[in-house]
N, C-alpha and C. Protein backbone atom coordinates (compact mmCIF):
# COMPACT_ATOMS: atom_id res chain seq x y z
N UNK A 1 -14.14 2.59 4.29
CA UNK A 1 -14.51 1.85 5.49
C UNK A 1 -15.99 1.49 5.46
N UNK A 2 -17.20 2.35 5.20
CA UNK A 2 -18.57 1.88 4.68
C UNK A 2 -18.18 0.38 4.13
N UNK A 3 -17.75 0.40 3.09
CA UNK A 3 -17.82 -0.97 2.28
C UNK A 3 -17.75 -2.00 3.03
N UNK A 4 -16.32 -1.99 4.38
CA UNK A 4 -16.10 -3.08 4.95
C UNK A 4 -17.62 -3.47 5.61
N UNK A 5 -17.87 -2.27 6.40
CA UNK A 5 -19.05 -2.20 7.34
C UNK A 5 -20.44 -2.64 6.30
N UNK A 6 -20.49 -2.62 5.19
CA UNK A 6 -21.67 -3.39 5.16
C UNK A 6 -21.11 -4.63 4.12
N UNK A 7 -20.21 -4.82 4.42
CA UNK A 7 -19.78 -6.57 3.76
C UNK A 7 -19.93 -7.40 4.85
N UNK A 8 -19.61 -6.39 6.22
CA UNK A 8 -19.65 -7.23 7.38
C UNK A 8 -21.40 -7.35 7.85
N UNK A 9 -21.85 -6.12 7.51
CA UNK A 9 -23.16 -6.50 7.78
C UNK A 9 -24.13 -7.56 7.32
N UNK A 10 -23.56 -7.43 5.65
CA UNK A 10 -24.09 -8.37 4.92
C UNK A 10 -23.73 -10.06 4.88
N UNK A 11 -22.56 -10.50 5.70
CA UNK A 11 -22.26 -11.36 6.13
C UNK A 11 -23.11 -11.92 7.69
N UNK A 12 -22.91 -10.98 8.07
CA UNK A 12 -24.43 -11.06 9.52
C UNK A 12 -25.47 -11.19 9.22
N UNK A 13 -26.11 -10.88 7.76
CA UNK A 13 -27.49 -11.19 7.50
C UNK A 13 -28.06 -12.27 6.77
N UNK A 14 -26.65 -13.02 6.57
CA UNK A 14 -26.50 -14.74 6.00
C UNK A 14 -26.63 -15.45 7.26
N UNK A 15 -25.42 -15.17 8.41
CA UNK A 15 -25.58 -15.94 9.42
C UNK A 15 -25.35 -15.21 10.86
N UNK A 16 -26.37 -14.63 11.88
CA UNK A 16 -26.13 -13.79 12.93
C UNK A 16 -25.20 -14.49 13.38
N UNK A 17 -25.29 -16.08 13.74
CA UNK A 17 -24.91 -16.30 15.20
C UNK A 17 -23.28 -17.29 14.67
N UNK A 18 -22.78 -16.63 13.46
CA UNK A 18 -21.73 -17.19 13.22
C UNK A 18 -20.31 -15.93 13.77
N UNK A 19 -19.63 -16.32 14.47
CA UNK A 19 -18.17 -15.56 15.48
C UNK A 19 -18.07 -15.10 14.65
N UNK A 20 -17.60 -15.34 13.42
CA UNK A 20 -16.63 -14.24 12.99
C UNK A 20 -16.79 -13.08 12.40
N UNK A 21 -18.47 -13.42 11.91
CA UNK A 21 -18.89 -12.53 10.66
C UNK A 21 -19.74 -11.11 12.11
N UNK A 22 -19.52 -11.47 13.71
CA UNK A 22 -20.05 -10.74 14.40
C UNK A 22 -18.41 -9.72 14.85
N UNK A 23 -17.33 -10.75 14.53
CA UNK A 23 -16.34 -10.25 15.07
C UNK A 23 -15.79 -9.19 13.94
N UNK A 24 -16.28 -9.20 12.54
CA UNK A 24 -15.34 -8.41 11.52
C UNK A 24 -16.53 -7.29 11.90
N UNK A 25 -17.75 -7.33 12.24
CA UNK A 25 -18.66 -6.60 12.19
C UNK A 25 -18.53 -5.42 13.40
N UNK A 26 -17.46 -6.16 14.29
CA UNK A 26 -17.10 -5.26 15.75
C UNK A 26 -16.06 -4.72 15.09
N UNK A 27 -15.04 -4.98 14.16
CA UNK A 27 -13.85 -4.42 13.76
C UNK A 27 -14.60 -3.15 12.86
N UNK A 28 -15.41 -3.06 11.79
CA UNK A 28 -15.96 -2.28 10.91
C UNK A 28 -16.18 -1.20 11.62
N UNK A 29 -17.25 -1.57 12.62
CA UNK A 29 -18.16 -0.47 13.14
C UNK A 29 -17.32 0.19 14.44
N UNK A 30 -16.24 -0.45 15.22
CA UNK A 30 -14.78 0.04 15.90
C UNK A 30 -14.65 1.21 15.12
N UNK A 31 -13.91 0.81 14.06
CA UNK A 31 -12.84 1.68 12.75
C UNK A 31 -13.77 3.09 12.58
N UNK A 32 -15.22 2.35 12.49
CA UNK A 32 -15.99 3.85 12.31
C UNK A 32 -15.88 4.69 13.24
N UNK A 33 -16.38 4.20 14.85
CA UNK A 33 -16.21 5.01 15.97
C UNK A 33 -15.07 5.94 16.05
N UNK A 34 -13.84 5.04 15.60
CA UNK A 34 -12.67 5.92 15.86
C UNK A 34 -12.34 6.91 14.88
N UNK A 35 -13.37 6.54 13.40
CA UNK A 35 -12.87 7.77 12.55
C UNK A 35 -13.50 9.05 13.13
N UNK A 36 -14.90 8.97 14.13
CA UNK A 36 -15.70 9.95 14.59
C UNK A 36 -14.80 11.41 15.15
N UNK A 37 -14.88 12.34 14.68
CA UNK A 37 -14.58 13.35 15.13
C UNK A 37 -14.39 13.34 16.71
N UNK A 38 -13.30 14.37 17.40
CA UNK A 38 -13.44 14.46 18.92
C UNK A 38 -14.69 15.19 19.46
N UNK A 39 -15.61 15.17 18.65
CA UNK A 39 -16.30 16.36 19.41
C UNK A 39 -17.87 15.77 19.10
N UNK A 40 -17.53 14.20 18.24
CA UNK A 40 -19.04 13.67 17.96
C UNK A 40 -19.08 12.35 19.43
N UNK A 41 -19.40 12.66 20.50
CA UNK A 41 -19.44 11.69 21.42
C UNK A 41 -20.50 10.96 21.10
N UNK A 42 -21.69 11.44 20.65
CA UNK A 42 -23.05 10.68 20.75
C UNK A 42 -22.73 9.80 19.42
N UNK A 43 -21.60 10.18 18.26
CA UNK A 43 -21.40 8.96 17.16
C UNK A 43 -20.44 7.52 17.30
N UNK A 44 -19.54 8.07 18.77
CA UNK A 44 -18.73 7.42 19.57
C UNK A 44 -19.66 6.26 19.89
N UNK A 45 -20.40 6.96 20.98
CA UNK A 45 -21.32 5.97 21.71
C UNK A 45 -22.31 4.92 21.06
N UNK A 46 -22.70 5.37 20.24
CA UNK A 46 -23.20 4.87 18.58
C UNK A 46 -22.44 3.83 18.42
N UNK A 47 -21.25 4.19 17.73
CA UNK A 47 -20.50 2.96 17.47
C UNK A 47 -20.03 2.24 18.01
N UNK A 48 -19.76 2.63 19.58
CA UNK A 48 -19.12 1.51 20.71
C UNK A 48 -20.35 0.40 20.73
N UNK A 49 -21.17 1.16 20.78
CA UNK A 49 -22.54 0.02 21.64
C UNK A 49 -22.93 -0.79 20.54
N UNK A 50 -22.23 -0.80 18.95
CA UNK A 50 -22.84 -1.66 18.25
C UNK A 50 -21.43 -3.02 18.01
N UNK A 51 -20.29 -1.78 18.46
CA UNK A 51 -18.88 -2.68 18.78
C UNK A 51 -18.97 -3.32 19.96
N UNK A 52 -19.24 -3.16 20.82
CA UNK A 52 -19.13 -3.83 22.19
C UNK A 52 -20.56 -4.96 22.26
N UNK A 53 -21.70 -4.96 21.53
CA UNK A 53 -22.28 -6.39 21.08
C UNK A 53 -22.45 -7.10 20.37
N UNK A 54 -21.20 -6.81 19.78
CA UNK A 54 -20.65 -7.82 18.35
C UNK A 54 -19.46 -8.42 18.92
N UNK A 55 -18.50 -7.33 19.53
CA UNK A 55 -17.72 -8.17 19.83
C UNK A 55 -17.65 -9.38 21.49
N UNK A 56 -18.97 -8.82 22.19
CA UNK A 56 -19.23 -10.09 23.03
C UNK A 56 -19.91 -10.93 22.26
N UNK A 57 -20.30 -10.81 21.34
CA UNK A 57 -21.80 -11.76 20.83
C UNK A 57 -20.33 -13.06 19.79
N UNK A 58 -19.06 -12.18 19.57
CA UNK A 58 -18.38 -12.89 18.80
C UNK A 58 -17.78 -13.63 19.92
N UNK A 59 -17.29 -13.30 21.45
CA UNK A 59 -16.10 -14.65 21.82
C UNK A 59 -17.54 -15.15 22.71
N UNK A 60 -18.85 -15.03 22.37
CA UNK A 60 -19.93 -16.22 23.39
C UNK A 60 -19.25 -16.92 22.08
N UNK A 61 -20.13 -17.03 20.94
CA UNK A 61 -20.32 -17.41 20.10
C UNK A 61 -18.89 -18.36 19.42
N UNK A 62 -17.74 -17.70 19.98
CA UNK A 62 -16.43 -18.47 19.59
C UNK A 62 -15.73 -18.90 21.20
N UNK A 63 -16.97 -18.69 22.31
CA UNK A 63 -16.52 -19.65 23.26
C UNK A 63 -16.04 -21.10 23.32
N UNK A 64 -16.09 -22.04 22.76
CA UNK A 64 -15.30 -23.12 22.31
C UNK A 64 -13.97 -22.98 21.80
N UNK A 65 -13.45 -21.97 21.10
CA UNK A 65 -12.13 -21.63 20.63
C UNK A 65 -11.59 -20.04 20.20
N UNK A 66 -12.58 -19.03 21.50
CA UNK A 66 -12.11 -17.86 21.91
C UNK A 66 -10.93 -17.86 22.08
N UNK A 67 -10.39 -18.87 22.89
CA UNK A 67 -8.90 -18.66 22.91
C UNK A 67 -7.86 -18.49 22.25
N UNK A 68 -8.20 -19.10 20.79
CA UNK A 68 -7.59 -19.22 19.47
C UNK A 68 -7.37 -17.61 19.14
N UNK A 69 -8.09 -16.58 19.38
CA UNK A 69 -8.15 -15.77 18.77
C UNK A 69 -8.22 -14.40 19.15
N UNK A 70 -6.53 -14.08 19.94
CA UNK A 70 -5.88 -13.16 20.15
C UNK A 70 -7.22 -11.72 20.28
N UNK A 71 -7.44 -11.41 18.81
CA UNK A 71 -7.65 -10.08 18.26
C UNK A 71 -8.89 -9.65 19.31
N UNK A 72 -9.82 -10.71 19.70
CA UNK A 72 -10.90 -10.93 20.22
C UNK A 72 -10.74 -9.65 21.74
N UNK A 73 -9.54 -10.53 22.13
CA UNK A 73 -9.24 -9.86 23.46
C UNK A 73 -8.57 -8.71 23.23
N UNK A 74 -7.48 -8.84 22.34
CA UNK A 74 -6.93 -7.35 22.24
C UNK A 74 -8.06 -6.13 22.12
N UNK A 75 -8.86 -6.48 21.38
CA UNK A 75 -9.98 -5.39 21.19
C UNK A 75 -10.83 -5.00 22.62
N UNK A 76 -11.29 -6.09 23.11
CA UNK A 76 -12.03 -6.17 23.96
C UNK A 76 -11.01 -5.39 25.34
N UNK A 77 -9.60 -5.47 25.25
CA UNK A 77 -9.01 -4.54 26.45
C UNK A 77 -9.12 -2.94 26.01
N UNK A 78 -8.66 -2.77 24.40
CA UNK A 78 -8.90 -1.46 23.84
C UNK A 78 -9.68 -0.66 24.22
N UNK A 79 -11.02 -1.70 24.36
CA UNK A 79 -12.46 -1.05 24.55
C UNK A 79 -12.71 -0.18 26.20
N UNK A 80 -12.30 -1.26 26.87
CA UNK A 80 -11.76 -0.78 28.38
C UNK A 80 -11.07 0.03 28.78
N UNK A 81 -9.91 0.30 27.80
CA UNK A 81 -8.60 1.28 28.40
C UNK A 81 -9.39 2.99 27.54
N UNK A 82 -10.42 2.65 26.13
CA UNK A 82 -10.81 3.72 25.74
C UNK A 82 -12.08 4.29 26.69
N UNK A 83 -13.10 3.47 27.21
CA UNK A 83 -13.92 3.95 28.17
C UNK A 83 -13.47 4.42 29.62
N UNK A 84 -12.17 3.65 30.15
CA UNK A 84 -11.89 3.98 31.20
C UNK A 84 -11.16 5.53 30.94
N UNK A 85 -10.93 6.00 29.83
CA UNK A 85 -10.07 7.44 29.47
C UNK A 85 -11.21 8.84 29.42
N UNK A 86 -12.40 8.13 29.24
CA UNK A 86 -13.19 8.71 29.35
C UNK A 86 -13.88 10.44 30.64
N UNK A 87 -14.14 11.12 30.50
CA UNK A 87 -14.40 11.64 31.99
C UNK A 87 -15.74 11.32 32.82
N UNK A 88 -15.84 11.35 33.99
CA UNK A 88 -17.16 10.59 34.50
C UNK A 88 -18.64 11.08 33.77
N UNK A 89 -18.92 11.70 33.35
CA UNK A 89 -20.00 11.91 33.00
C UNK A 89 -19.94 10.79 31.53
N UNK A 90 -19.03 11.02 30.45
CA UNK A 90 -18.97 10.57 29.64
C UNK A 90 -19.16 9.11 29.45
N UNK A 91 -18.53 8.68 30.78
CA UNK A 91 -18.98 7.41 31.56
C UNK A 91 -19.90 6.60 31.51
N UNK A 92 -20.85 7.76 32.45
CA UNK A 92 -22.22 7.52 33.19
C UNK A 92 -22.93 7.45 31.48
N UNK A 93 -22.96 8.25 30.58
CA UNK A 93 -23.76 8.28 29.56
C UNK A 93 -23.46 7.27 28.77
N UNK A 94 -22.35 6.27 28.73
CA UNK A 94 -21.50 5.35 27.43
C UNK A 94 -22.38 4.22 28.49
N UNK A 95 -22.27 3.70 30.00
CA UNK A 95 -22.50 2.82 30.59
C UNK A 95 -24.19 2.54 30.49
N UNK A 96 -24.94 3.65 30.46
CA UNK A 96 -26.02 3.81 30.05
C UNK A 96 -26.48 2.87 28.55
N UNK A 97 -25.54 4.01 27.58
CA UNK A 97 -26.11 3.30 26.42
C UNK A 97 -25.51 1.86 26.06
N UNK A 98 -24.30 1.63 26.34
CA UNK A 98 -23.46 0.40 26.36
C UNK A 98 -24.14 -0.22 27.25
N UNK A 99 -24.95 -1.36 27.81
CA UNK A 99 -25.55 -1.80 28.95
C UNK A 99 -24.84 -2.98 28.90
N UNK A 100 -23.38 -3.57 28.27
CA UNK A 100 -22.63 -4.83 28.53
C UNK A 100 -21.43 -4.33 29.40
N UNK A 101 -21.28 -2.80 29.55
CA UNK A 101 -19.62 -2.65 30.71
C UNK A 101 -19.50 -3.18 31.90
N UNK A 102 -19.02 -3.72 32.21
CA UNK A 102 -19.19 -4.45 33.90
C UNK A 102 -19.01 -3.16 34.55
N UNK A 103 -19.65 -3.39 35.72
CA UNK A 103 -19.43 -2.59 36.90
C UNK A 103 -17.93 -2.58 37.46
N UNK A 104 -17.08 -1.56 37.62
CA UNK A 104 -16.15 -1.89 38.48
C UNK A 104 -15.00 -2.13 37.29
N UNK A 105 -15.57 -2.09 35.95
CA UNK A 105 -14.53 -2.42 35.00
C UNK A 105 -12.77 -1.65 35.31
N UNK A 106 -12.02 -2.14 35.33
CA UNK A 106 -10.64 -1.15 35.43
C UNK A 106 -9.42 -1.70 34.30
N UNK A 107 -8.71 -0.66 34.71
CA UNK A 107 -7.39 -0.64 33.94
C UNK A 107 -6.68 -2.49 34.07
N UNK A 108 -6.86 -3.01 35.37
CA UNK A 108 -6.36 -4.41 35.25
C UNK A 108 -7.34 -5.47 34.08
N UNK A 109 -8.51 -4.92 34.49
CA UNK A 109 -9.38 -5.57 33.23
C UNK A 109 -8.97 -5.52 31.99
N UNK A 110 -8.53 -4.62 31.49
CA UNK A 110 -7.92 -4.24 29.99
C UNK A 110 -6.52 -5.13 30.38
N UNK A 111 -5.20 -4.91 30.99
CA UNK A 111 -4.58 -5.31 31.11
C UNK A 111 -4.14 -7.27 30.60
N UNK A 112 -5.65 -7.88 31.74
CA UNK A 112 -5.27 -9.13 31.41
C UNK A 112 -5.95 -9.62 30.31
N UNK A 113 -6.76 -8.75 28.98
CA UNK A 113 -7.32 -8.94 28.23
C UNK A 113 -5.52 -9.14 27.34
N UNK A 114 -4.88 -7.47 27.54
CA UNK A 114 -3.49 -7.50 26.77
C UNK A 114 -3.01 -8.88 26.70
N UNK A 115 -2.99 -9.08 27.92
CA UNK A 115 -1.89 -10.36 28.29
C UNK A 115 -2.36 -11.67 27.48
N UNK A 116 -3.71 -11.79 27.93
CA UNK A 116 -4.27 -13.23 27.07
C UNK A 116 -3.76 -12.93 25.34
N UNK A 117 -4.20 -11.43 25.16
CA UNK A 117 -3.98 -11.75 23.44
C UNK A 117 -2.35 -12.22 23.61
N UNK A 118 -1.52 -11.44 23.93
CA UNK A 118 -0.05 -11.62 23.84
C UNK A 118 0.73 -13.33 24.07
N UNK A 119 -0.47 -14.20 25.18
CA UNK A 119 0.02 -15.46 25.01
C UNK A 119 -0.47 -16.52 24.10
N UNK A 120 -1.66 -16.03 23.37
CA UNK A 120 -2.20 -16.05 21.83
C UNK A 120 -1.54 -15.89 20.91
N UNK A 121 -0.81 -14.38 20.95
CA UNK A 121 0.29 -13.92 19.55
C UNK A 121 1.08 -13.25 20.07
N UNK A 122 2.18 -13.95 20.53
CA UNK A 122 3.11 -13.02 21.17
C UNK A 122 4.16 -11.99 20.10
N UNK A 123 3.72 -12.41 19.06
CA UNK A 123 4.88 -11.95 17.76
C UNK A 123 3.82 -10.69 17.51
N UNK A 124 3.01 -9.75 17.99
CA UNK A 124 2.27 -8.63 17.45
C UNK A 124 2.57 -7.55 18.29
N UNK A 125 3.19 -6.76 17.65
CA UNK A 125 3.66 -5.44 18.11
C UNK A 125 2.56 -4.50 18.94
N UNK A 126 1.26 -4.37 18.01
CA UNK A 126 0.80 -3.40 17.92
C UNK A 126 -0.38 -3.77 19.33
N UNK A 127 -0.21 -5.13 19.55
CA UNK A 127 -0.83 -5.90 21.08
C UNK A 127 0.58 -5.57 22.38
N UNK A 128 1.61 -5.18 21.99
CA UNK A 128 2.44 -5.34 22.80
C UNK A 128 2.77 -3.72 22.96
N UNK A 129 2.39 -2.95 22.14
CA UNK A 129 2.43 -1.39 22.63
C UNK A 129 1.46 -1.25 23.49
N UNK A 130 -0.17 -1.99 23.20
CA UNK A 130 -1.35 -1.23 24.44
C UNK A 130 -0.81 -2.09 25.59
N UNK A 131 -0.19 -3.19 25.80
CA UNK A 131 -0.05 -4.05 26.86
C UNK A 131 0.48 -2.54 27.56
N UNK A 132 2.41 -2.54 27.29
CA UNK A 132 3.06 -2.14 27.79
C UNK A 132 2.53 -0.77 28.18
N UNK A 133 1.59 0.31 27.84
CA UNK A 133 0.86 1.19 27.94
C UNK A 133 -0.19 1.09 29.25
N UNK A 134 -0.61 -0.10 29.35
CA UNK A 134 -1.58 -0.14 30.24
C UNK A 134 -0.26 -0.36 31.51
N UNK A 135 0.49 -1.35 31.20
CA UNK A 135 1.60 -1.67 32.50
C UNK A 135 1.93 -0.15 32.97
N UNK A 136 2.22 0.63 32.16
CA UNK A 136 2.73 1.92 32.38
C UNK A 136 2.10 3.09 33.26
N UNK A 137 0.56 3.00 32.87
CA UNK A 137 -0.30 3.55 33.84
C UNK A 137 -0.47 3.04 35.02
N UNK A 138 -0.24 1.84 35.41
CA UNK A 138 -0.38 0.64 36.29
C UNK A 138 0.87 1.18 37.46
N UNK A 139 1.43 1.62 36.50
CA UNK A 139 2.96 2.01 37.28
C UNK A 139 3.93 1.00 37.52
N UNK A 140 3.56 0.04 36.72
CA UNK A 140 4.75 -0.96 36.61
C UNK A 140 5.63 -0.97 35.22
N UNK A 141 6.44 -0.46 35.74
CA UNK A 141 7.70 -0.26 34.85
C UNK A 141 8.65 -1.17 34.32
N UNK A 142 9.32 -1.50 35.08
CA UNK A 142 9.78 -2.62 35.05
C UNK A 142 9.44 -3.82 34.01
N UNK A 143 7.70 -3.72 34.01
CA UNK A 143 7.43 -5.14 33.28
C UNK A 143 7.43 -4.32 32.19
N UNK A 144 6.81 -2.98 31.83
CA UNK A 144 6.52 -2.79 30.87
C UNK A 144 7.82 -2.50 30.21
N UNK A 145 8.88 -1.97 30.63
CA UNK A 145 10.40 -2.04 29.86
C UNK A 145 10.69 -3.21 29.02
N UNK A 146 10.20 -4.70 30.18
CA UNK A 146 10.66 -5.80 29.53
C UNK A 146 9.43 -6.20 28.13
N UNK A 147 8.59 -5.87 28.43
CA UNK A 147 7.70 -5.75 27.12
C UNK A 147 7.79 -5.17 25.71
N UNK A 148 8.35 -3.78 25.97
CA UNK A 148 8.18 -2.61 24.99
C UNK A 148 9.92 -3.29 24.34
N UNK A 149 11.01 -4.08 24.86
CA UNK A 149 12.09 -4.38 24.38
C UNK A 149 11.59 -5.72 23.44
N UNK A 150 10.98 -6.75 24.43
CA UNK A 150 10.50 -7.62 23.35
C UNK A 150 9.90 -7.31 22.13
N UNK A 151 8.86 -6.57 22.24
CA UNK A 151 8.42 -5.96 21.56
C UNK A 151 9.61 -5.51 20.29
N UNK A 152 10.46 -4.35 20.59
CA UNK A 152 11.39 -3.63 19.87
C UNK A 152 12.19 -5.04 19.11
N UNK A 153 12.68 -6.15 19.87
CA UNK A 153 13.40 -7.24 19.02
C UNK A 153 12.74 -7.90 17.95
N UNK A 154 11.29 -7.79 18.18
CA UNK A 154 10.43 -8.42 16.82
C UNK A 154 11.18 -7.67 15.47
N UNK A 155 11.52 -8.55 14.50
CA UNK A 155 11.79 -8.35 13.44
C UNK A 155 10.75 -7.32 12.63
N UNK A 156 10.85 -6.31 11.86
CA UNK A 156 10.32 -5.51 11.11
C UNK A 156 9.97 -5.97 9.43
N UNK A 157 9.12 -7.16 9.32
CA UNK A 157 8.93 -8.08 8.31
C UNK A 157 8.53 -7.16 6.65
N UNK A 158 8.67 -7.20 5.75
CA UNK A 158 8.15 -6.88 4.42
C UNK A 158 6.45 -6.55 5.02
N UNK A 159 5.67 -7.71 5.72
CA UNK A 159 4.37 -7.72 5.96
C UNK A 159 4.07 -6.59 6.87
N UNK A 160 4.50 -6.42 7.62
CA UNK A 160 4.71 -5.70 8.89
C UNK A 160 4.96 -4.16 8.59
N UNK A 161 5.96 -4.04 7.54
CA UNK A 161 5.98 -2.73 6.89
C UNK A 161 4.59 -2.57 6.28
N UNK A 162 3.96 -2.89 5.56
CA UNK A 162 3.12 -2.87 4.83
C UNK A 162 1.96 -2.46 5.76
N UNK A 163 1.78 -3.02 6.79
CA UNK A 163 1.09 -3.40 7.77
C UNK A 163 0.98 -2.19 8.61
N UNK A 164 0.80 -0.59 8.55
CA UNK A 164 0.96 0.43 8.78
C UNK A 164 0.90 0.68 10.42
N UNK A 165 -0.02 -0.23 11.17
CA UNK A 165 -0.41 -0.38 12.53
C UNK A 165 0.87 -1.58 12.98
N UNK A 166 1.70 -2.19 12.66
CA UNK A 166 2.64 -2.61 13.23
C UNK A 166 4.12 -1.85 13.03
N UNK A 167 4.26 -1.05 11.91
CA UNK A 167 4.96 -0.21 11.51
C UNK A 167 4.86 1.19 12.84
N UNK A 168 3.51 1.48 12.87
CA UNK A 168 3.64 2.57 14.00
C UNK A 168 3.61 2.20 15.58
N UNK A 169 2.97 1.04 15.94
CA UNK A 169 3.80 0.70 16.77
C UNK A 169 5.44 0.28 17.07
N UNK A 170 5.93 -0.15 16.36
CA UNK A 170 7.43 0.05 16.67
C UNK A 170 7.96 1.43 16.78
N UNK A 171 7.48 2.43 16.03
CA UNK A 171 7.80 3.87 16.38
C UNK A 171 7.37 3.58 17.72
N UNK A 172 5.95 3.74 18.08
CA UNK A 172 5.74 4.14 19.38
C UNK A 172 6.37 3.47 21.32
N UNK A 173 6.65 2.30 20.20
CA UNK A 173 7.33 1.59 21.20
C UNK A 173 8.73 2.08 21.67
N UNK A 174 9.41 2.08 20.40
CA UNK A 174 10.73 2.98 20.79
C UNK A 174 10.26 4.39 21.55
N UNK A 175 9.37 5.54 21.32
CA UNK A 175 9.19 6.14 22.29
C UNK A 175 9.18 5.96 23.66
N UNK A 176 7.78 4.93 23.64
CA UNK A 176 7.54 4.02 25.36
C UNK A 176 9.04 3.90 25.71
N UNK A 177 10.15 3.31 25.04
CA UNK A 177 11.37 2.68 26.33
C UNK A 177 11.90 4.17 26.66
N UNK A 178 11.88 5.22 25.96
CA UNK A 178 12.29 6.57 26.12
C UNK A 178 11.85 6.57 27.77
N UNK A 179 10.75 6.79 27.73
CA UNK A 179 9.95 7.17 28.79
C UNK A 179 10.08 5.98 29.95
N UNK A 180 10.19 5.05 29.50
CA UNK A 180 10.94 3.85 30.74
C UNK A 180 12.00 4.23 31.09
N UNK A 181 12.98 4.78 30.37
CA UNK A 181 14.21 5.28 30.60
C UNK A 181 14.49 6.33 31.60
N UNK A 182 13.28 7.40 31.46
CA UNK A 182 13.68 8.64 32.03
C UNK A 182 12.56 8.17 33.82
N UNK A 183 11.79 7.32 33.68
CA UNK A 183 11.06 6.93 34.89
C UNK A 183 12.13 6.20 35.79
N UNK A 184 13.39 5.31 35.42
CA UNK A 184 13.98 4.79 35.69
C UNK A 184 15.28 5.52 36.66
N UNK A 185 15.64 6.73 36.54
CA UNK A 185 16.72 7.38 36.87
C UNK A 185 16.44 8.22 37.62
């Protein structure tokens, strides 16, 4: 993962203010955060705050055809549903060093980030497990049933196998309708 993270860096130091090379640079330094141990918060916060102004600096910067590009938002709800999981202090210290979280940020915020990626790429599993996840906390069931099934009918492609994060979302999805199931009765 280093390698990606400084191919992406080194692509940022050809051109800052080009989207994409800010957006692979939010994916790199993401991947790092999340390899961080549970117990390294201050490497968390580290890596959010260099993810969270790459990846605004990528949809200003791909404001003309942000819309094109699903991943943008999917990430950008991720980012929301992972700070909002947070406990308040952990909060107060991420909002601190992160100085781009909106005030007031919530679970619907992440939500209609899901949704935009999903009417972007509705064929991506692994956008249609955090959707239905966030619906779920939301306490809407219902939608998220009809999600986590769409979801489940997507074909399981050669690519998709390969593709280890769409592969485990369909596991997890089939879990999710479990749990729609037993909310239901």
């Amino acid at each position: 993962m280093n390698e990606a993270v400084e191919h992406a860096q080194r692509a940022l130091e050809l051109d800052q203010l080009n989207g994409d090379a800010n957006k692979w640079f939010a994916i790199t330094s993401g991947a790092l955060g999340e390899g961080a141990g549970s117990f390294d918060f201050v490497g968390k916060v580290r890596s959010g705050r260099l993810f969270k102004k790459h990846l605004d600096l990528a949809l200003a910067l791909k404001a003309d055809r942000a819309e094109e590009d699903a991943t943008l938002f999917h990430l950008r709800g991720r980012f929301y549903v992972e700070f909002l999981g947070r406990n308040g202090l952990e909060q107060m210290v991420a909002r601190r060093a992160i100085a781009d979280i909106p005030e007031g940020v919530s679970l619907e915020h992440a939500l209609e980030d899901f949704l935009t990626a999903h009417r972007l790429r509705s064929a991506w599993k692994e956008n249609i497990l955090h959707l239905s996840k966030a619906l779920l906390k939301l306490g809407r069931h219902a939608e998220a049933a009809t999600f986590i099934s769409q979801g489940l009918e997507l074909p399981l492609t050669a690519a998709a196998i390969i593709n280890s994060e769409e592969s485990l979302a369909h596991s997890k999805l089939n879990e999710l309708l479990g749990k729609c199931k037993t909310k239901k009765k």
